[in-house]
N, C-alpha and C. Protein backbone atom coordinates (compact mmCIF):
# COMPACT_ATOMS: atom_id res chain seq x y z
N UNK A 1 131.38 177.47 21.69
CA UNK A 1 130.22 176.81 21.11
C UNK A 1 128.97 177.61 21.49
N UNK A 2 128.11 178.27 20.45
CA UNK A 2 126.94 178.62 20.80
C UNK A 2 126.09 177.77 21.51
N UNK A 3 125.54 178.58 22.40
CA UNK A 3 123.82 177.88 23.48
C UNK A 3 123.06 177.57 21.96
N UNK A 4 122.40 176.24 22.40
CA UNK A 4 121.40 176.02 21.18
C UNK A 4 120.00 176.32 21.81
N UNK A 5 118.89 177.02 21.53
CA UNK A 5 117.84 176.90 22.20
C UNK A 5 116.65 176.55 21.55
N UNK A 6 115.63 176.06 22.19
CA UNK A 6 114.49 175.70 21.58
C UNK A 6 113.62 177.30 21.41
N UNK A 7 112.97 177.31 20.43
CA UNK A 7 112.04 178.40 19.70
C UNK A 7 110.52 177.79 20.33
N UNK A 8 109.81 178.81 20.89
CA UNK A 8 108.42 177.78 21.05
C UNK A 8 107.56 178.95 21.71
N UNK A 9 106.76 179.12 21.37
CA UNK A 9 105.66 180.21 21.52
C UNK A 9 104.12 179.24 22.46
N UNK A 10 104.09 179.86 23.22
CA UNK A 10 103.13 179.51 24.27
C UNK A 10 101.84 180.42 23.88
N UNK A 11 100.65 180.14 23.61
CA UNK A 11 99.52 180.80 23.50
C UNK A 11 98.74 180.93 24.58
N UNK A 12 97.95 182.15 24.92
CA UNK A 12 98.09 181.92 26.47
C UNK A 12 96.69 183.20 26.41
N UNK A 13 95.62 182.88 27.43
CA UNK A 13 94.58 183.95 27.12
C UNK A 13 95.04 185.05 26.77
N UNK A 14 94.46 185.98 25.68
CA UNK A 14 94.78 187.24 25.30
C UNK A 14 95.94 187.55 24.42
N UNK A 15 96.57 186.48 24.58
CA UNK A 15 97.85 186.89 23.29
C UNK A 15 99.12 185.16 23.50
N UNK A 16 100.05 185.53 23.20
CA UNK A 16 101.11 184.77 22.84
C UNK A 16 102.01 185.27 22.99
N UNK A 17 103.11 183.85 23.80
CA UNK A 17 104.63 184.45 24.32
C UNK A 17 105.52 183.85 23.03
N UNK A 18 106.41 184.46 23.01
CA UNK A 18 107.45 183.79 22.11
C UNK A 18 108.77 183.47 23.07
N UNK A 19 109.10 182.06 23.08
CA UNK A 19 109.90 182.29 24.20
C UNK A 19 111.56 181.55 23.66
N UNK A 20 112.70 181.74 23.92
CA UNK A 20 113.85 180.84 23.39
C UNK A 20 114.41 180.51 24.74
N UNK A 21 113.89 179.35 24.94
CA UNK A 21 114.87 178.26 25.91
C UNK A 21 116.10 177.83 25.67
N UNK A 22 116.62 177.87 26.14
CA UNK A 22 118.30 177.54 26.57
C UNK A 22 117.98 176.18 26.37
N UNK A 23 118.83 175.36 26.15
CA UNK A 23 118.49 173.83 26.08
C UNK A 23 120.29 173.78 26.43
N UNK A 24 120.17 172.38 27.81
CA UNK A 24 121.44 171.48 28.01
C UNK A 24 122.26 171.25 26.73
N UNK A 25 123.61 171.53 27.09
CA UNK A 25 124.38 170.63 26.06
C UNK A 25 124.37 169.25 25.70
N UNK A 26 123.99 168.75 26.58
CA UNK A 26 123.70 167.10 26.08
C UNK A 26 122.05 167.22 25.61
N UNK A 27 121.36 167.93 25.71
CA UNK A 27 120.29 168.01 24.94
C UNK A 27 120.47 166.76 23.72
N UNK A 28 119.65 165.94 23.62
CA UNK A 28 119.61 164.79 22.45
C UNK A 28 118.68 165.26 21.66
N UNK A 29 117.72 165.48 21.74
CA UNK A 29 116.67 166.09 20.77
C UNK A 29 115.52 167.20 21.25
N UNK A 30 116.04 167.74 20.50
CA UNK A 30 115.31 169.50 20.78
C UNK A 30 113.89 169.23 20.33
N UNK A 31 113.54 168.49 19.36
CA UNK A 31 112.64 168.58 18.73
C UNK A 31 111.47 167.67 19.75
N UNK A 32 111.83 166.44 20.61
CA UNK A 32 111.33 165.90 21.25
C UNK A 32 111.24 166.60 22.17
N UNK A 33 112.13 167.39 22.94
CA UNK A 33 111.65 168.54 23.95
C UNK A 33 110.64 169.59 24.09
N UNK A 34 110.63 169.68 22.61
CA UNK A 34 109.21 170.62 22.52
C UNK A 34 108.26 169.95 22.38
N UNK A 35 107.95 169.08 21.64
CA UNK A 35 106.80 168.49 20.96
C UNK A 35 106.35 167.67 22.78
N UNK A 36 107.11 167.46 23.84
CA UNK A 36 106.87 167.14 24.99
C UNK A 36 106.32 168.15 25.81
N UNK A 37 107.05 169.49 25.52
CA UNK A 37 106.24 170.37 26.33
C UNK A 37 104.89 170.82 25.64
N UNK A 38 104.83 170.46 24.78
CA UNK A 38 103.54 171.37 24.22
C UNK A 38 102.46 170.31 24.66
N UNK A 39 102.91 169.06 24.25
CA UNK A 39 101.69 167.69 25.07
C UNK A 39 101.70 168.40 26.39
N UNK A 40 102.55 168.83 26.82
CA UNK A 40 102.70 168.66 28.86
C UNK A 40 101.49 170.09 28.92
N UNK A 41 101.78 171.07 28.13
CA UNK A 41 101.15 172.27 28.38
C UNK A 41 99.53 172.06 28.04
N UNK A 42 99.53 171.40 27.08
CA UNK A 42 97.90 171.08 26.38
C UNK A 42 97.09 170.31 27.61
N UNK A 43 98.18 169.16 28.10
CA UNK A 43 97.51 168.24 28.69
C UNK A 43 96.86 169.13 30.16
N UNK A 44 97.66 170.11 30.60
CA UNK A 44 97.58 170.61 31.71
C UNK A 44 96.11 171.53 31.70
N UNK A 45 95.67 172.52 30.70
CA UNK A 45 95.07 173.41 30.13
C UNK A 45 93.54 172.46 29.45
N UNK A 46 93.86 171.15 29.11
CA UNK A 46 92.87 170.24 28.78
C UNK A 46 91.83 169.65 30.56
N UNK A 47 92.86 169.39 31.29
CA UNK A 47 92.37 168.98 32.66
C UNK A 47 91.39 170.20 33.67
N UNK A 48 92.39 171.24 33.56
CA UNK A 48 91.81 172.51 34.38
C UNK A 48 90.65 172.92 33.39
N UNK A 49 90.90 172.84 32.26
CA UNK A 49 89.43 173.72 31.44
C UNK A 49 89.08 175.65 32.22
N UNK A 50 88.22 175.86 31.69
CA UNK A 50 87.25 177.14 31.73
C UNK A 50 86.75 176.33 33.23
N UNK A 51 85.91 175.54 33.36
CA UNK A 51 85.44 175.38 34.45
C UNK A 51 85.63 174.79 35.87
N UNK A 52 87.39 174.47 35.54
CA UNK A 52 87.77 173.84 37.13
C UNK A 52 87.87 174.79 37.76
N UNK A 53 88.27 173.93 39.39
CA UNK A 53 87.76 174.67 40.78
C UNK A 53 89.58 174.66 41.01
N UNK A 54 90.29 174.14 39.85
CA UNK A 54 91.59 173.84 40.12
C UNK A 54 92.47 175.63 40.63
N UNK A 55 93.18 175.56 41.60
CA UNK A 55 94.00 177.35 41.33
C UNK A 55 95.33 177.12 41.35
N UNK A 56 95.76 178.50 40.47
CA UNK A 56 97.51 178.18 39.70
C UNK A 56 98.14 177.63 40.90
N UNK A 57 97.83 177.46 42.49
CA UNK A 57 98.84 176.49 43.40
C UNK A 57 98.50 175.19 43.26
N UNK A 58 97.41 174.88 43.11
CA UNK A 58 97.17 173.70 42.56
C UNK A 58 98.03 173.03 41.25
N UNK A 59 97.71 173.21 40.39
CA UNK A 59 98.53 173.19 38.80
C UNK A 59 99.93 172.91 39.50
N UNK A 60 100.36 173.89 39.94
CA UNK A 60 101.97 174.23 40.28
C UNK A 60 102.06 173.32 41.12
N UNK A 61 101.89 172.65 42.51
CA UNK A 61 101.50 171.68 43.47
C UNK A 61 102.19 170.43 42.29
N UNK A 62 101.01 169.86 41.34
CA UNK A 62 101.08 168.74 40.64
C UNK A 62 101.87 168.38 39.47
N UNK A 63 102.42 169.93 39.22
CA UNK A 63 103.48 169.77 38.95
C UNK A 63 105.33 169.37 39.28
N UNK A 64 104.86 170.04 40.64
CA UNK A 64 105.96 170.16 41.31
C UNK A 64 106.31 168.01 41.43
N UNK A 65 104.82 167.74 42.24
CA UNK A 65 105.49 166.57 42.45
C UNK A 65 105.65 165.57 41.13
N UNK A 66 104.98 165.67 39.82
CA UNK A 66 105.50 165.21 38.42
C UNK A 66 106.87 165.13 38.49
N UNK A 67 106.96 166.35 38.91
CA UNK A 67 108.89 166.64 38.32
C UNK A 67 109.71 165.82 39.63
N UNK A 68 109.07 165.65 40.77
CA UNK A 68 110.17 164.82 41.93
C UNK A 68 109.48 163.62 41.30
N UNK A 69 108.73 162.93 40.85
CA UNK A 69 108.59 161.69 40.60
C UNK A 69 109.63 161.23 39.69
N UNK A 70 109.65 162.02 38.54
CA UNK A 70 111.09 162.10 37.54
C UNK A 70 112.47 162.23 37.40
N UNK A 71 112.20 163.00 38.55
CA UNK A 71 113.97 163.51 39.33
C UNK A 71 114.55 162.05 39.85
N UNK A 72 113.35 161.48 40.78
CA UNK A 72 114.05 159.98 41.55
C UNK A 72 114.16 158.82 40.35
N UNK A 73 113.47 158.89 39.10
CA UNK A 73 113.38 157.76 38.05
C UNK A 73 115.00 157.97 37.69
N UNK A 74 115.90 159.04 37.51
CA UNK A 74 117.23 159.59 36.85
C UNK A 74 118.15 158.67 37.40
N UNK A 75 118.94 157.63 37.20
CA UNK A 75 120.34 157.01 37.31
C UNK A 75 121.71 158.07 37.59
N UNK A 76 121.37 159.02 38.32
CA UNK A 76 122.27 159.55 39.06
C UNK A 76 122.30 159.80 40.59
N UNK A 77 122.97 160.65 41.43
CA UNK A 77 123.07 160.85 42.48
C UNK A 77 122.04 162.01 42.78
N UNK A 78 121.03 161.91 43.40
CA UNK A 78 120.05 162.65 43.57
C UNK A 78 120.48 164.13 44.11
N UNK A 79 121.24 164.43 44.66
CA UNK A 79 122.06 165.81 44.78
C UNK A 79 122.41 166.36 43.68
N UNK A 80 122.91 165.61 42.47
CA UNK A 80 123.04 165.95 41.08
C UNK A 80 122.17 166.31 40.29
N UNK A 81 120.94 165.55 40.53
CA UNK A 81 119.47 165.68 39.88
C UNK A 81 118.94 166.82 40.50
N UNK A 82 119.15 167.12 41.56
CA UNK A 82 118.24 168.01 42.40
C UNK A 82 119.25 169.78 41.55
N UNK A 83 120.68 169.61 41.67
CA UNK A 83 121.14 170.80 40.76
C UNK A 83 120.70 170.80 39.69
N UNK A 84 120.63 169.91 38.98
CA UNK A 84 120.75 170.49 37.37
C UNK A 84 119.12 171.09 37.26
N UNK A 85 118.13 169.67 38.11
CA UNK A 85 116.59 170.89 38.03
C UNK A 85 116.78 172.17 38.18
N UNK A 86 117.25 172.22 39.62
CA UNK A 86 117.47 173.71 40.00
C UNK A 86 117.85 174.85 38.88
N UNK A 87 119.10 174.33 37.88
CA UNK A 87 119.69 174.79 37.23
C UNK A 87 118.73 175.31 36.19
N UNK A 88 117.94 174.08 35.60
CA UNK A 88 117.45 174.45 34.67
C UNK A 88 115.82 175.25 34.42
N UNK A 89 115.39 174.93 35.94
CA UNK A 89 113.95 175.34 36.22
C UNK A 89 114.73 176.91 36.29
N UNK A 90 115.61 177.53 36.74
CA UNK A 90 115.98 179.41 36.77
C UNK A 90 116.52 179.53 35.17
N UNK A 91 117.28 179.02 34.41
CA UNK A 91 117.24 179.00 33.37
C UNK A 91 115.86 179.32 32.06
N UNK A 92 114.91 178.10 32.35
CA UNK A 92 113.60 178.39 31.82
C UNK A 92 112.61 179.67 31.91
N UNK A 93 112.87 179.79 33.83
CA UNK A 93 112.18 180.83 34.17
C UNK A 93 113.19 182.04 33.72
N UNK A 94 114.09 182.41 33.67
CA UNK A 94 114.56 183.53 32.81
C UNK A 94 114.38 183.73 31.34
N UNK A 95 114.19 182.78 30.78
CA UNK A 95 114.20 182.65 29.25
C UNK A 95 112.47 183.30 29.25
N UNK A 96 111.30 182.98 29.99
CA UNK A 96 110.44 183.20 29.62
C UNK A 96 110.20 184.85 30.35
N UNK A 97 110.48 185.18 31.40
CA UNK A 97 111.08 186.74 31.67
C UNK A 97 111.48 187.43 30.57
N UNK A 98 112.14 186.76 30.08
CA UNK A 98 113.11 187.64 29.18
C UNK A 98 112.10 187.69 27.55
N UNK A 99 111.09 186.72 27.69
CA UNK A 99 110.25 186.40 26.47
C UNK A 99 109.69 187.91 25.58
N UNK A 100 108.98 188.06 24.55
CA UNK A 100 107.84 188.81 24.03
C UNK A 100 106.63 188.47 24.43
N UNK A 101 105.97 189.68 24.37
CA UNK A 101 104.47 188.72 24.84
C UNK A 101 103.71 189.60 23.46
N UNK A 102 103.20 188.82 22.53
CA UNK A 102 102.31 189.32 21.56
C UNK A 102 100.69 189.02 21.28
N UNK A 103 100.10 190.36 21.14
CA UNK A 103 98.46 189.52 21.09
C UNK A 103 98.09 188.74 19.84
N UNK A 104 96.91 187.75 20.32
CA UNK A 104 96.69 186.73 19.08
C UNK A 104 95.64 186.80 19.29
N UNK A 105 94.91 186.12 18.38
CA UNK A 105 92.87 186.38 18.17
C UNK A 105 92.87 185.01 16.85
N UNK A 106 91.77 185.51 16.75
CA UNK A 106 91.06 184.14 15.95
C UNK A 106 90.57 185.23 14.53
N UNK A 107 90.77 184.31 13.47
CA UNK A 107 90.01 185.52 12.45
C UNK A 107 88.65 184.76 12.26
């Protein structure tokens, strides 16, 4: 069975990534996965602005604990939850390694 992955391009000062995420086999909806990260990414980029005092350990910090707040909400065995993050946070981060990075502008 082919990996199904999500398609989703991140715009990002100076240009744009194109990136294909791996998505879980039980993946239920791809389409809700993105349309979630792109809220998650906007929302993040909406808060910090041009003028916060916020720095990428910060961001990363509040993220980190987002994602343990979510990990303990999961109806499994938290050793289970804690792999598959694992699993899938090196997964993501390879997919976007492995990304294009193309420039974008405004006409």
């Amino acid at each position: 069975m082919p990996i199904r992955t999500l398609s989703f391009t991140a715009v990002q000062p100076g240009g744009a990534r194109h990136i294909d995420f791996p998505l879980h086999p039980q993946t239920v909806r791809e389409d809700q996965v993105g349309d979630l990260l792109a809220d998650l990414l906007d929302t993040v980029t909406r808060q910090i602005g041009d003028q916060s005092q916020a720095s990428d350990g910060d961001v990363l910090q509040s993220l980190c604990m987002t994602l343990a707040i979510r990990m303990n909400m999961v109806k499994a065995p938290s050793s289970m939850v804690r792999d598959l993050v694992s699993k899938l946070l090196e997964q993501a981060n390879e997919a976007v390694i492995s990304s294009t990075e193309q420039p974008a502008g405004r006409a």
